[in-house]
Structure formats: structure tokens, C-alpha cells
C-alpha atoms as a PDB file:
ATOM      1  CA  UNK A   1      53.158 132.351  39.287  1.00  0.00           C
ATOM      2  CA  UNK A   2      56.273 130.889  37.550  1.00  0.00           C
ATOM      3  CA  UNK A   3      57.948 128.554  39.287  1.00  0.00           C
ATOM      4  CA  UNK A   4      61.748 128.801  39.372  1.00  0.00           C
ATOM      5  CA  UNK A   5      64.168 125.957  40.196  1.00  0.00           C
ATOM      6  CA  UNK A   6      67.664 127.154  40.211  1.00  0.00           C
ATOM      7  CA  UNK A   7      70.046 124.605  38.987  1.00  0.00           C
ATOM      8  CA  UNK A   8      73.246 126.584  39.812  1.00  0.00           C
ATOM      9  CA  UNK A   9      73.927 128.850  42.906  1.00  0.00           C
ATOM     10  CA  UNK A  10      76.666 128.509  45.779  1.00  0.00           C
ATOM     11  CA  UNK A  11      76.192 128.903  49.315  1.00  0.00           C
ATOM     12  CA  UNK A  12      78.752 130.118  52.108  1.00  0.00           C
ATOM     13  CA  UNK A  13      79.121 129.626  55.541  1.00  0.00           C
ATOM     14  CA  UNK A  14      82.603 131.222  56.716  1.00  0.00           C
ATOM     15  CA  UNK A  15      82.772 129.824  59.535  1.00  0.00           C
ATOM     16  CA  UNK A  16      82.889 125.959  59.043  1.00  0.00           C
ATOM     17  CA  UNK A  17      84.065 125.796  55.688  1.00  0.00           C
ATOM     18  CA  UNK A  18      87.362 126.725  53.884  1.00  0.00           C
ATOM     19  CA  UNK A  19      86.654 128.652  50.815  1.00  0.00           C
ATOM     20  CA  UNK A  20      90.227 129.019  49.505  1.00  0.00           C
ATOM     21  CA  UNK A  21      89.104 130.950  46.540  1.00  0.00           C
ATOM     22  CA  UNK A  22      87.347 133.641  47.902  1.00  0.00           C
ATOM     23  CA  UNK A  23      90.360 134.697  50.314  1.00  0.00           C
ATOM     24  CA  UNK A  24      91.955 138.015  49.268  1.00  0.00           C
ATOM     25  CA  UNK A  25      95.543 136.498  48.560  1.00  0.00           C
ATOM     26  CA  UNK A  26      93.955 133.614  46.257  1.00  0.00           C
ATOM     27  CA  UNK A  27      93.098 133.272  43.026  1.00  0.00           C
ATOM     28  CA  UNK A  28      90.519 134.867  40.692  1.00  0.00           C
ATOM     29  CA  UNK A  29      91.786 137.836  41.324  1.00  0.00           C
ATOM     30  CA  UNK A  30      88.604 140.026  41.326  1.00  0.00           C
ATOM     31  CA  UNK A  31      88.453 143.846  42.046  1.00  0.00           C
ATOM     32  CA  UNK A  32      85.337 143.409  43.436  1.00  0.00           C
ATOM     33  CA  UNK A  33      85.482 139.171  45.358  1.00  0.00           C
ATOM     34  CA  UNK A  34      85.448 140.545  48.966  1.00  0.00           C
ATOM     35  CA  UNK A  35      82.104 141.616  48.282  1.00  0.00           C
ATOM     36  CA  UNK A  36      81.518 137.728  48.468  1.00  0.00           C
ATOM     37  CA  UNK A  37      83.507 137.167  51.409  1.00  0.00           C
ATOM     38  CA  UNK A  38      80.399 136.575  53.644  1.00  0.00           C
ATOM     39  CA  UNK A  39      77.964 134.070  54.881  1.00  0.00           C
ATOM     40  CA  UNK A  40      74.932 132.984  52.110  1.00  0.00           C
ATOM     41  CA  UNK A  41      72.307 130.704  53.282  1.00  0.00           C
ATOM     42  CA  UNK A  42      69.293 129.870  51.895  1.00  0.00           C
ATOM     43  CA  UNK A  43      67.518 132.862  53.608  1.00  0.00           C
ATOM     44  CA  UNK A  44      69.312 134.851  50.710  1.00  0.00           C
ATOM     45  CA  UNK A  45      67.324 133.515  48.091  1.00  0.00           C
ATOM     46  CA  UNK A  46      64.239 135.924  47.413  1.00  0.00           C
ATOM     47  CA  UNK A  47      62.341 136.263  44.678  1.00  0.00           C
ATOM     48  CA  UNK A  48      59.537 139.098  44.545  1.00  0.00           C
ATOM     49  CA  UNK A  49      56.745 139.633  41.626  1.00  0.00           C
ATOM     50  CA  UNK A  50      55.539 136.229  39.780  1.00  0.00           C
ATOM     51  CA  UNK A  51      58.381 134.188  40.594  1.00  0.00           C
ATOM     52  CA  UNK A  52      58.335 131.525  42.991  1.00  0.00           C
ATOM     53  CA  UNK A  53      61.838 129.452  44.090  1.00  0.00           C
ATOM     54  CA  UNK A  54      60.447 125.968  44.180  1.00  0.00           C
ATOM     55  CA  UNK A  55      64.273 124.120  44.554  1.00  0.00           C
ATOM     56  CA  UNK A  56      67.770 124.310  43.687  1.00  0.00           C
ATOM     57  CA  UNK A  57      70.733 122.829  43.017  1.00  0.00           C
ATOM     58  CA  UNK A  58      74.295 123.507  45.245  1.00  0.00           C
ATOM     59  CA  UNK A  59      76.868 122.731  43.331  1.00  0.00           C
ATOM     60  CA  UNK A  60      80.235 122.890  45.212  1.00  0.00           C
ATOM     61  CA  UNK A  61      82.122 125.963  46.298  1.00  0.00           C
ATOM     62  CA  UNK A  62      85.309 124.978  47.939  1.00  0.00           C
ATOM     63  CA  UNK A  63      83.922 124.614  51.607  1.00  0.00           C
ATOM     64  CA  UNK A  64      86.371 121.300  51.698  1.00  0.00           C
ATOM     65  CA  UNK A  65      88.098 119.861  48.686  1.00  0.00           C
ATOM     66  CA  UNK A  66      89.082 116.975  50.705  1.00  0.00           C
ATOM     67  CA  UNK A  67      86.019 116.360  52.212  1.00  0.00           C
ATOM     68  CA  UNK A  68      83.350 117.780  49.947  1.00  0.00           C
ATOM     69  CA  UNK A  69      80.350 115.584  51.936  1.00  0.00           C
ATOM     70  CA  UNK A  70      80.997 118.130  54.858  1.00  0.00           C
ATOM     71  CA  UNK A  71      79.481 120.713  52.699  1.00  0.00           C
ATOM     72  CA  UNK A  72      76.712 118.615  51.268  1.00  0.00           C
ATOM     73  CA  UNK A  73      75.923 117.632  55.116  1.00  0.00           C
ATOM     74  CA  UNK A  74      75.893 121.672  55.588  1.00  0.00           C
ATOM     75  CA  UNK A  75      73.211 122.621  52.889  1.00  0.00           C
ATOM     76  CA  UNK A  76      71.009 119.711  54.227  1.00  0.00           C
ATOM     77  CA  UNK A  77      70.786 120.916  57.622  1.00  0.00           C
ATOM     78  CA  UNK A  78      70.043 123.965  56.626  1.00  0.00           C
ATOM     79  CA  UNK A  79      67.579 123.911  53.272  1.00  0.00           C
ATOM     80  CA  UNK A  80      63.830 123.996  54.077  1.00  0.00           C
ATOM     81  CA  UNK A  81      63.086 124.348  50.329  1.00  0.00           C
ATOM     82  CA  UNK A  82      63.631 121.019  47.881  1.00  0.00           C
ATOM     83  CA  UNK A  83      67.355 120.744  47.376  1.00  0.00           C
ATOM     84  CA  UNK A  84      69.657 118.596  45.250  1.00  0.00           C
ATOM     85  CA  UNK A  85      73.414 118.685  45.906  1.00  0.00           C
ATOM     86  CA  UNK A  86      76.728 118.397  43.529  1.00  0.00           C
ATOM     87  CA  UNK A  87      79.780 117.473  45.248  1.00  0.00           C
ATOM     88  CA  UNK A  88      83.779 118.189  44.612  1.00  0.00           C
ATOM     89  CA  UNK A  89      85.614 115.328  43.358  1.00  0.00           C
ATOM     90  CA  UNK A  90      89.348 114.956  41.911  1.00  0.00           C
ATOM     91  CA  UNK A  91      89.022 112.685  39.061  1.00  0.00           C
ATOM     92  CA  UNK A  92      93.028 112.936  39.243  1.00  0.00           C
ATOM     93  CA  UNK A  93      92.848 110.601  42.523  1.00  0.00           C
ATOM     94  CA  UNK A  94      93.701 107.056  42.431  1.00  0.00           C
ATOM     95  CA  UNK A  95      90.880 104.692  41.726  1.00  0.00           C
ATOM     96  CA  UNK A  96      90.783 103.039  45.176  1.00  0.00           C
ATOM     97  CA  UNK A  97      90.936 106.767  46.637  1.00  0.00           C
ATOM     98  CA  UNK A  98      88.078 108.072  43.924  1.00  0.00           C
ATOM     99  CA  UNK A  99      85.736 105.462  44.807  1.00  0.00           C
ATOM    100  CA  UNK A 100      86.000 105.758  48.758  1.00  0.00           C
ATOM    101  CA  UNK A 101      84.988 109.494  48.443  1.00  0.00           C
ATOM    102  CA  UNK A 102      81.996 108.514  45.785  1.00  0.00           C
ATOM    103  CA  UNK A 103      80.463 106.330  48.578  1.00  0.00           C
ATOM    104  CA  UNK A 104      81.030 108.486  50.998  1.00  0.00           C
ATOM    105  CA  UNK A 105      79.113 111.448  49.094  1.00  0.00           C
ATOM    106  CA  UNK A 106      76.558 108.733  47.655  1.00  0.00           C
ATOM    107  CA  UNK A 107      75.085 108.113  51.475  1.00  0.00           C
ATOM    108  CA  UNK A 108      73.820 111.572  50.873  1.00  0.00           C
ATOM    109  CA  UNK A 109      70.171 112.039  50.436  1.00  0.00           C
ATOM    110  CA  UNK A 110      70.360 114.716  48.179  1.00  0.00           C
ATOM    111  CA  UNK A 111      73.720 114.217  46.203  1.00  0.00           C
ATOM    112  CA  UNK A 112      72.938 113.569  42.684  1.00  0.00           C
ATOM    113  CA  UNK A 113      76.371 114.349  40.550  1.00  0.00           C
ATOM    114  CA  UNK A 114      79.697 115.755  41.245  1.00  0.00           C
ATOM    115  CA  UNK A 115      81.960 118.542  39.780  1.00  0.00           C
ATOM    116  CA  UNK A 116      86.060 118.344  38.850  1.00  0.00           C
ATOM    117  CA  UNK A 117      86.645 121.729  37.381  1.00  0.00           C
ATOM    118  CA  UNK A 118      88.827 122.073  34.153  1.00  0.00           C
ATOM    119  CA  UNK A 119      91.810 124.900  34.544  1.00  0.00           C
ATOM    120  CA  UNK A 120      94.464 124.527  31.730  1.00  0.00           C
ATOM    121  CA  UNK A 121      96.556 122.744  30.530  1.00  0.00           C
ATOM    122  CA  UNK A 122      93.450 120.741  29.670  1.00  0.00           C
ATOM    123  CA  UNK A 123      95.881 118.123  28.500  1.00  0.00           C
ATOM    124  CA  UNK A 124      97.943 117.516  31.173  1.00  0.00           C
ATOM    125  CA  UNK A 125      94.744 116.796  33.883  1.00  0.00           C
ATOM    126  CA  UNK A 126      92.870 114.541  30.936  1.00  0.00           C
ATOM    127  CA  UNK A 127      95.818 112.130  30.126  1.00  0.00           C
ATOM    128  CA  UNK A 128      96.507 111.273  33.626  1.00  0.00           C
ATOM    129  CA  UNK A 129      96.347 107.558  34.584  1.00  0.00           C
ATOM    130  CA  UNK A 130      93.622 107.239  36.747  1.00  0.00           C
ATOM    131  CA  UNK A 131      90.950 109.921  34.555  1.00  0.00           C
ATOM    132  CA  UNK A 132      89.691 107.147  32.658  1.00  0.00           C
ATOM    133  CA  UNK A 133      89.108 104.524  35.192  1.00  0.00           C
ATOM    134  CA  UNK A 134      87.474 107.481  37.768  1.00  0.00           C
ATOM    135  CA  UNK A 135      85.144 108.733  34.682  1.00  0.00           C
ATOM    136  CA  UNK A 136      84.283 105.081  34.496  1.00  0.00           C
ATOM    137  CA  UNK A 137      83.258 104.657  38.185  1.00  0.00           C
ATOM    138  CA  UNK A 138      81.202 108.163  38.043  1.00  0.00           C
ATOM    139  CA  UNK A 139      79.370 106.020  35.030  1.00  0.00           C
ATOM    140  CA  UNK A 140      78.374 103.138  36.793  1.00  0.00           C
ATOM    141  CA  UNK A 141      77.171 104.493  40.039  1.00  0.00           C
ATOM    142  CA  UNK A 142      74.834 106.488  37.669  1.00  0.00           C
ATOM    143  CA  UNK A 143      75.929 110.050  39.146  1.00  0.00           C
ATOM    144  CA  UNK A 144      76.029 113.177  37.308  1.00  0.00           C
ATOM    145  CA  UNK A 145      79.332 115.195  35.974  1.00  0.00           C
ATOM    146  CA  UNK A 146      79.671 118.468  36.181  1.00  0.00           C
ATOM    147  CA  UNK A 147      81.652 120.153  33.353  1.00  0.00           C
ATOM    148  CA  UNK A 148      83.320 123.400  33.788  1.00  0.00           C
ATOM    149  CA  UNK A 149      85.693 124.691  31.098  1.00  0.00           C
ATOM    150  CA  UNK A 150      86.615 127.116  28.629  1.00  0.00           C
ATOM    151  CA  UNK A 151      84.466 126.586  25.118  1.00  0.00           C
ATOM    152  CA  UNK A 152      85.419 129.285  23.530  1.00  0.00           C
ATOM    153  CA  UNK A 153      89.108 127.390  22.692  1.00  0.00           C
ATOM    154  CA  UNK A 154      88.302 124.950  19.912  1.00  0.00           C
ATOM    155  CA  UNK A 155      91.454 122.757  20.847  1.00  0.00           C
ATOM    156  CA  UNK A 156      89.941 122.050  24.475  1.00  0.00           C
ATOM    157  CA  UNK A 157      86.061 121.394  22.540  1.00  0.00           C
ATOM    158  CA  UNK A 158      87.862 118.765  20.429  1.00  0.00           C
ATOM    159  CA  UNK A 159      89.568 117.500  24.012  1.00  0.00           C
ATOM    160  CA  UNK A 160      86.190 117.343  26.240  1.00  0.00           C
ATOM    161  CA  UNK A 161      84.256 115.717  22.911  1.00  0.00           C
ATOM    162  CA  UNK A 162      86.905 112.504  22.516  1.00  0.00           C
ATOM    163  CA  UNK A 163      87.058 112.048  26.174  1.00  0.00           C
ATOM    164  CA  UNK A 164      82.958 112.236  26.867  1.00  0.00           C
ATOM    165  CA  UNK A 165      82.235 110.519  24.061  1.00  0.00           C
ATOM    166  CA  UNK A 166      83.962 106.952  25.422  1.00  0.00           C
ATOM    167  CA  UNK A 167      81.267 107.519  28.173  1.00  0.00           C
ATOM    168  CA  UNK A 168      78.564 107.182  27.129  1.00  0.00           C
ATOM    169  CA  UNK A 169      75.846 106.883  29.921  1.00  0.00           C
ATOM    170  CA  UNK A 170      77.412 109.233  31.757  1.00  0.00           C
ATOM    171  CA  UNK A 171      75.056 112.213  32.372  1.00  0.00           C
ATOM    172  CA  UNK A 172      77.364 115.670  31.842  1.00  0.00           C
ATOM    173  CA  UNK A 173      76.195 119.056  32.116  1.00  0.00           C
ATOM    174  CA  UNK A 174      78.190 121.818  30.961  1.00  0.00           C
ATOM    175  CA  UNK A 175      78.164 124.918  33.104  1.00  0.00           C
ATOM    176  CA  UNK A 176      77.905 128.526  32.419  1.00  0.00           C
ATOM    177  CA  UNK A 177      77.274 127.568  28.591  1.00  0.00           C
ATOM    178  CA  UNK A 178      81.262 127.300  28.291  1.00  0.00           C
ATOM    179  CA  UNK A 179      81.729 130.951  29.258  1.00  0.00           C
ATOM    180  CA  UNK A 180      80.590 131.707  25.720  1.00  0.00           C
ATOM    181  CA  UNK A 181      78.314 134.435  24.868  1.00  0.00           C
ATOM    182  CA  UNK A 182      76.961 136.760  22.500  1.00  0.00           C
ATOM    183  CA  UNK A 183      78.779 139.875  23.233  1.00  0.00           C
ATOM    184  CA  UNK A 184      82.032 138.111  22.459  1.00  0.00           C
ATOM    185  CA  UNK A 185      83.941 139.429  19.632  1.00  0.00           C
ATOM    186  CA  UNK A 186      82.451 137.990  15.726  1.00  0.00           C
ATOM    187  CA  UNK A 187      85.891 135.717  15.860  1.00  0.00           C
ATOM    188  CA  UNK A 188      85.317 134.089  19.526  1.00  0.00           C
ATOM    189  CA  UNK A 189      81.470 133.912  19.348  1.00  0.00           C
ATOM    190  CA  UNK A 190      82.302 132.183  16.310  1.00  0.00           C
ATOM    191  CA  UNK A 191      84.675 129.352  17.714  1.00  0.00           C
ATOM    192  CA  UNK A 192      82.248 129.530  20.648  1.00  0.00           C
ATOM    193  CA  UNK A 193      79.222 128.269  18.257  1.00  0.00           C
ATOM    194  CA  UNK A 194      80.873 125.767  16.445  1.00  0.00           C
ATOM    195  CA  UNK A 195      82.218 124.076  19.474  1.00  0.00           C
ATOM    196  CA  UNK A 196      78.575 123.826  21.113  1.00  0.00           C
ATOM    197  CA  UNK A 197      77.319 122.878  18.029  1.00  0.00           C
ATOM    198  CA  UNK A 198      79.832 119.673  17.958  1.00  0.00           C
ATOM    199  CA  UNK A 199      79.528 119.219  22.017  1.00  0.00           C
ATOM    200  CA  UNK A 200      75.855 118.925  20.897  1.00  0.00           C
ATOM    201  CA  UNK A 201      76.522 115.715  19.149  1.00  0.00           C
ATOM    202  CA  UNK A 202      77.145 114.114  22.682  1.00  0.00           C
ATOM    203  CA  UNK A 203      73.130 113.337  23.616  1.00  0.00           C
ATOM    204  CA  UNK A 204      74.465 112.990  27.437  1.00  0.00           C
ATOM    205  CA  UNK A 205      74.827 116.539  27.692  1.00  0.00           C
ATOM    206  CA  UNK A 206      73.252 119.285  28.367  1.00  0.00           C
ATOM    207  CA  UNK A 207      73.980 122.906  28.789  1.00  0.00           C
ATOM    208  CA  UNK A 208      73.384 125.415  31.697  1.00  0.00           C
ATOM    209  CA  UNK A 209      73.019 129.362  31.142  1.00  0.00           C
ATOM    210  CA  UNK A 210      74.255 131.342  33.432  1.00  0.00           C
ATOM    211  CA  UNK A 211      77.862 132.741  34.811  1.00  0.00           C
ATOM    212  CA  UNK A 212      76.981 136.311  32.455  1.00  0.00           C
ATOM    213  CA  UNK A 213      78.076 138.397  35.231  1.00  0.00           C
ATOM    214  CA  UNK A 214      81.446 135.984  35.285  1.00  0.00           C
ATOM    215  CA  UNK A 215      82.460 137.466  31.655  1.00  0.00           C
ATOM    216  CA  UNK A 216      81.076 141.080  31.748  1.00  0.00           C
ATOM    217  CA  UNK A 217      79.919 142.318  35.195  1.00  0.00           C
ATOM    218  CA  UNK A 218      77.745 145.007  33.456  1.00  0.00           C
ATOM    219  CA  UNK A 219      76.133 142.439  30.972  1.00  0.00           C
ATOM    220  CA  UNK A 220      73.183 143.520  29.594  1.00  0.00           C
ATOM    221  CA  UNK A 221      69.405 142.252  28.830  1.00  0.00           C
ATOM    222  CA  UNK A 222      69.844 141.405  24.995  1.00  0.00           C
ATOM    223  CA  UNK A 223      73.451 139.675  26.031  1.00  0.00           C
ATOM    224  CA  UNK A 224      71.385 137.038  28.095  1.00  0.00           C
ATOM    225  CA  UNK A 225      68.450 136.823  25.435  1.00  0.00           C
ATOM    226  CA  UNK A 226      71.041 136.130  22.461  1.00  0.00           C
ATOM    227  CA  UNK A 227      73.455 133.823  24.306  1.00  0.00           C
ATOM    228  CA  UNK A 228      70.057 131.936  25.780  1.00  0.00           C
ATOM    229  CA  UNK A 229      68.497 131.702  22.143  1.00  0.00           C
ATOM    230  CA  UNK A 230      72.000 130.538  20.634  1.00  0.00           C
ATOM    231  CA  UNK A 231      72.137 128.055  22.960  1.00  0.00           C
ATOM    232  CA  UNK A 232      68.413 126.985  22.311  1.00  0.00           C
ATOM    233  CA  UNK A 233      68.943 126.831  18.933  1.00  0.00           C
ATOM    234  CA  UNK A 234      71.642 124.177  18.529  1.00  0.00           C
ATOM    235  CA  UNK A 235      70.454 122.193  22.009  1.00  0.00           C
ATOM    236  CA  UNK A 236      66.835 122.061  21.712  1.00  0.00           C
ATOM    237  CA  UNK A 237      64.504 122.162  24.108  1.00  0.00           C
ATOM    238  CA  UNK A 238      65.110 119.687  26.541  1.00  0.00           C
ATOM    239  CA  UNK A 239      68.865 119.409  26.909  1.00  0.00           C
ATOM    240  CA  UNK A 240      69.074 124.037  27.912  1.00  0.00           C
ATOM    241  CA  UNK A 241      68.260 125.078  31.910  1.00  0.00           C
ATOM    242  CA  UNK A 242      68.627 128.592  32.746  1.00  0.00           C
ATOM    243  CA  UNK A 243      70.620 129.328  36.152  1.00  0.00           C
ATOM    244  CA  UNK A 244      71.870 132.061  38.798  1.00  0.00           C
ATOM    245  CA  UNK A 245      75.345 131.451  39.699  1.00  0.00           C
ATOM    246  CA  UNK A 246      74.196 132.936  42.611  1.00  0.00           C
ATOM    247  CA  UNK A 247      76.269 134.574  45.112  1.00  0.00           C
ATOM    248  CA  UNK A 248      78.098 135.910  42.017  1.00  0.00           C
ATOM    249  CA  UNK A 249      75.257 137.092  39.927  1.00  0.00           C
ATOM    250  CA  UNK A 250      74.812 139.488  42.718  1.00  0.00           C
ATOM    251  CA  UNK A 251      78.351 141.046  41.578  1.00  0.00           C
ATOM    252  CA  UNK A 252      75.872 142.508  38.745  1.00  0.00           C
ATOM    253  CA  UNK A 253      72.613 142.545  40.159  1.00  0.00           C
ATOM    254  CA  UNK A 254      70.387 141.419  42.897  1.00  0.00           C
ATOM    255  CA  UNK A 255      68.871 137.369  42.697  1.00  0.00           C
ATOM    256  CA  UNK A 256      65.437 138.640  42.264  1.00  0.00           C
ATOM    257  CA  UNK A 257      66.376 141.254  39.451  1.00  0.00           C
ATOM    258  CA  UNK A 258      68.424 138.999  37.446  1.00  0.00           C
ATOM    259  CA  UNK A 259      65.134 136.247  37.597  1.00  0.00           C
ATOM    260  CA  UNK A 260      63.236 138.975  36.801  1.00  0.00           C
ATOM    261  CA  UNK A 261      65.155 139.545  33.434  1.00  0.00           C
ATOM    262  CA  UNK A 262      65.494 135.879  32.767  1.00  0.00           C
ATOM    263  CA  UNK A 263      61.798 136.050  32.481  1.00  0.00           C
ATOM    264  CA  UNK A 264      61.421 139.240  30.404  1.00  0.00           C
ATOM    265  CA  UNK A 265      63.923 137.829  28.112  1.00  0.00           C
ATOM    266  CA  UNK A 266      62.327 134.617  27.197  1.00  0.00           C
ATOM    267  CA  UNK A 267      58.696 136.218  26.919  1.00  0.00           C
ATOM    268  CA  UNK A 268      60.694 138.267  24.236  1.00  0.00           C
ATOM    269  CA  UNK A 269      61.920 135.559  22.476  1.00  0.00           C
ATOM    270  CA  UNK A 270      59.307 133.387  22.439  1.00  0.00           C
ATOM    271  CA  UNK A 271      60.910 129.677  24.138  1.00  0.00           C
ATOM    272  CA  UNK A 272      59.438 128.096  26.483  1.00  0.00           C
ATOM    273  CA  UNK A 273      59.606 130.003  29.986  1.00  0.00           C
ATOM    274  CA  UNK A 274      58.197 126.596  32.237  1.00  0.00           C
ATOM    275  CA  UNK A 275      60.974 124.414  30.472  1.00  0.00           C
ATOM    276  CA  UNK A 276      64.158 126.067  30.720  1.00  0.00           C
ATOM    277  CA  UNK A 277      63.957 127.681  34.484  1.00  0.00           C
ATOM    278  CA  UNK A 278      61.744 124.579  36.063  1.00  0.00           C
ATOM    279  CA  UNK A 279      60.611 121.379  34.390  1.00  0.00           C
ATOM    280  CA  UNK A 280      64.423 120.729  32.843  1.00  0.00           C
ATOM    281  CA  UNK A 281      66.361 121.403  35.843  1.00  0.00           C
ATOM    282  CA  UNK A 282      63.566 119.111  38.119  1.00  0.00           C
ATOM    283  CA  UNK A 283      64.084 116.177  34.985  1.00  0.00           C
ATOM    284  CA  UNK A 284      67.947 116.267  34.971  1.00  0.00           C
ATOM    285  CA  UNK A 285      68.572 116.479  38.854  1.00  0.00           C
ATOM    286  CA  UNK A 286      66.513 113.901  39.968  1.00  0.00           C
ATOM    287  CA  UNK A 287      64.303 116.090  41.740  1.00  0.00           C
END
């Protein structure tokens, strides 16, 4: 058996949280996001053949911005498998503000980082007042940051490398591998490469694959194998985990299918299957 733990996937429930994202008048603006609009528990995470679901990671999905410990107090009532929870933070908040909602999220058992996530103008959110002293208090009470933006635009690399590098000892993980992958055109996937490449120089961070279905909803077999072994390649072993994204892989393909090719794909290409989808998740999330 292989044992999976998933260190990316989303779950819903409609009816207590808010989920402004996913309503029809709201932004993405996805042909197909009302296939989303629906409950997901942890019921919904089946695997079938050799693979085995042995924990996961929640990482926030809008239930409530304002309150993000409601949702984390959700998934715990609800998980029967091993669990580990990010939470939604505004690093934009005043200090005093900032620091009231980090205790409030630290009493939770399971909360082990939190997530701000980076629209543009990068600049405008980064050089705010109270973004240094908040990145400062996520440092000290030894939480993990979750980083979500665009690394396929060399200016915002060069933005997220100067700012994480004045931290230090603050754990980051950047999702989705920086919506970067190999069936980008020769000119992006090069930009793409070169900023990972210097965002590797930061040896607090580490990368997640996943979020194909998020560029190209019919992605393809040999897109995840190339964009997993790129990755590989300039991260190394122990700083790549492999994720779901789940509910929105399932825009693509079903959870147990897209495992299924995760698999498949690193048997192919030779890296080590027990690292990337188990033992590195389990390492970085405290698990």
C-alpha cells in the first residue's frame, strides 16, 4: 500500500460557512465553479487500488475571513482521519488586531500555519505598514505561512524573495508550485524556472505541486510528470510535497484518479514515491 497524506485540499459545508468565492456573482469567474457549489466533507475523500489516505492538510477556503477559527473548529468536529489545519489571516491588519486572531487560531489543536493570499498589485499589499511587524509575529509564534502567488511574473519573484528573506525562521510553503508548469509557453516556463530556481535560495521554503487542473482543466499525465520533475530538480528532495487541491481537482478528474496518476507518474520518473506524497508533508506539518 502507499500511503498518501494530502497536504492541500478544501472542504465545504454550505450551510455554516460563507464561501464568498464560490457564489455565482463572485469572482473567479469559472464556466464550470457551480459544479463546486456543494457540501465536501471528509467522506469525499476515497482512494481505491494501492493508495491509502493516511492525513491531510485543510488549508482555508473562505468559510469566514473574519473568523477563520470557525472553520478550523468545523474540520475538527468532523475529521476521523489525522488532520492538520491552515487558517485565513490578513497580514494587512493592525498588529494588536493580527495577534488577537493568531491566539485565537493557536488554541487550536490542529492549526499549524496560516494563509494570506497574494492578488496584485503585489506591491501595494507588501509595503503596507503593519506587513512587516505581522510577518514578524507569524515568526515568533513558530507558525507556518502559506504562500499563494503568481511565479510565473519575475517582478513579483524578486518581491516575495526580498520580503521572505528578512524572515528568516519563518517556515513558508509555496502553493500550487506558483501556478507554473510545463505546458506553459518556452517564454513563461522560462521566467517560471528561473524564479523557482532563485525562491530556492530561501532554505525556509518549500514547494507544493498541485493546482494543474487550476491552469488547464484538461491537463494531461506528462504535464504533471514534467512540472513535478522540474520542481524536483531545483528543490531537492526534501523541500517538494505533491497535493490535490481537492474539491477542484475534481473539475478535471475524480480524487482517486488524479492519486492514481500522481503515482504512475513518479514510478515513471524514477523520485521517490514515499517522500513527496507522505513522509514530507507528515515532516513539514507537524503531523
Amino acid at each position: 500500500m502507499i500511503s498518501i497524506t494530502d497536504p492541500h485540499l478544501h472542504l465545504f459545508n454550505l450551510s455554516k460557512g460563507e464561501y464568498g468565492w464560490l457564489q455565482p456573482k463572485s469572482g473567479p469567474d469559472w464556466h464550470d465553479k457551480s459544479k463546486l457549489l456543494r457540501d465536501f466533507s471528509e467522506s469525499d475523500l476515497n482512494l481505491s487500488g494501492e493508495c491509502v489516505l493516511s492525513g491531510y492538510v485543510h488549508v482555508e477556503a473562505g468559510f469566514n475571513n473574519s473568523h477563520s477559527w470557525l472553520e478550523v473548529d468545523w474540520i475538527e468536529s468532523q475529521a476521523s482521519k489525522s488532520v492538520r489545519t491552515i487558517g485565513c489571516v490578513d497580514l494587512g491588519l493592525n498588529p494588536a488586531q493580527f495577534r488577537q486572531q493568531l491566539s485565537e487560531l493557536s488554541q487550536r489543536s490542529t492549526l499549524v500555519g496560516v494563509r494570506h493570499i497574494f492578488d496584485d498589485p503585489l506591491d501595494a499589499i507588501v509595503n503596507t505598514a503593519n506587513f512587516p511587524a505581522n510577518l514578524r509575529s507569524l515568526e515568533e509564534a513558530g507558525l507556518i505561512f502559506e504562500l499563494q502567488f503568481d511565479a510565473t511574473q519575475s517582478s513579483s519573484v524578486d518581491l516575495m524573495f526580498d520580503l521572505f528573506k528578512k524572515f528568516p525562521s519563518l517556515s513558508v510553503v509555496l502553493n500550487h508550485q506558483g501556478f507554473g508548469s510545463s505546458a506553459l509557453s518556452e517564454t513563461e516556463r522560462h521566467i517560471w524556472t528561473v524564479g523557482l530556481k532563485k525562491l530556492s535560495d530561501l532554505d525556509h521554503l518549500k514547494v507544493k505541486c498541485s493546482g494543474f487542473e487550476m491552469v488547464d482543466r484538461s491537463f494531461e499525465a506528462v504535464t504533471v510528470r514534467e512540472t513535478i520533475q522540474t520542481v524536483f530538480s531545483i528543490f531537492g528532495e526534501g523541500r517538494v510535497m505533491i497535493a490535490s487541491n481537492f474539491p477542484l481537482i475534481t473539475l478535471s478528474m475524480s480524487y482517486s484518479d488524479y492519486w492514481s496518476m500522481v503515482v504512475e507518474v513518479l514510478n515513471e520518473a524514477r523520485l521517490p514515491i514515499e517522500q513527496l506524497v507522505d513522509l514530507n508533508a507528515r515532516e513539514t506539518y507537524r503531523f
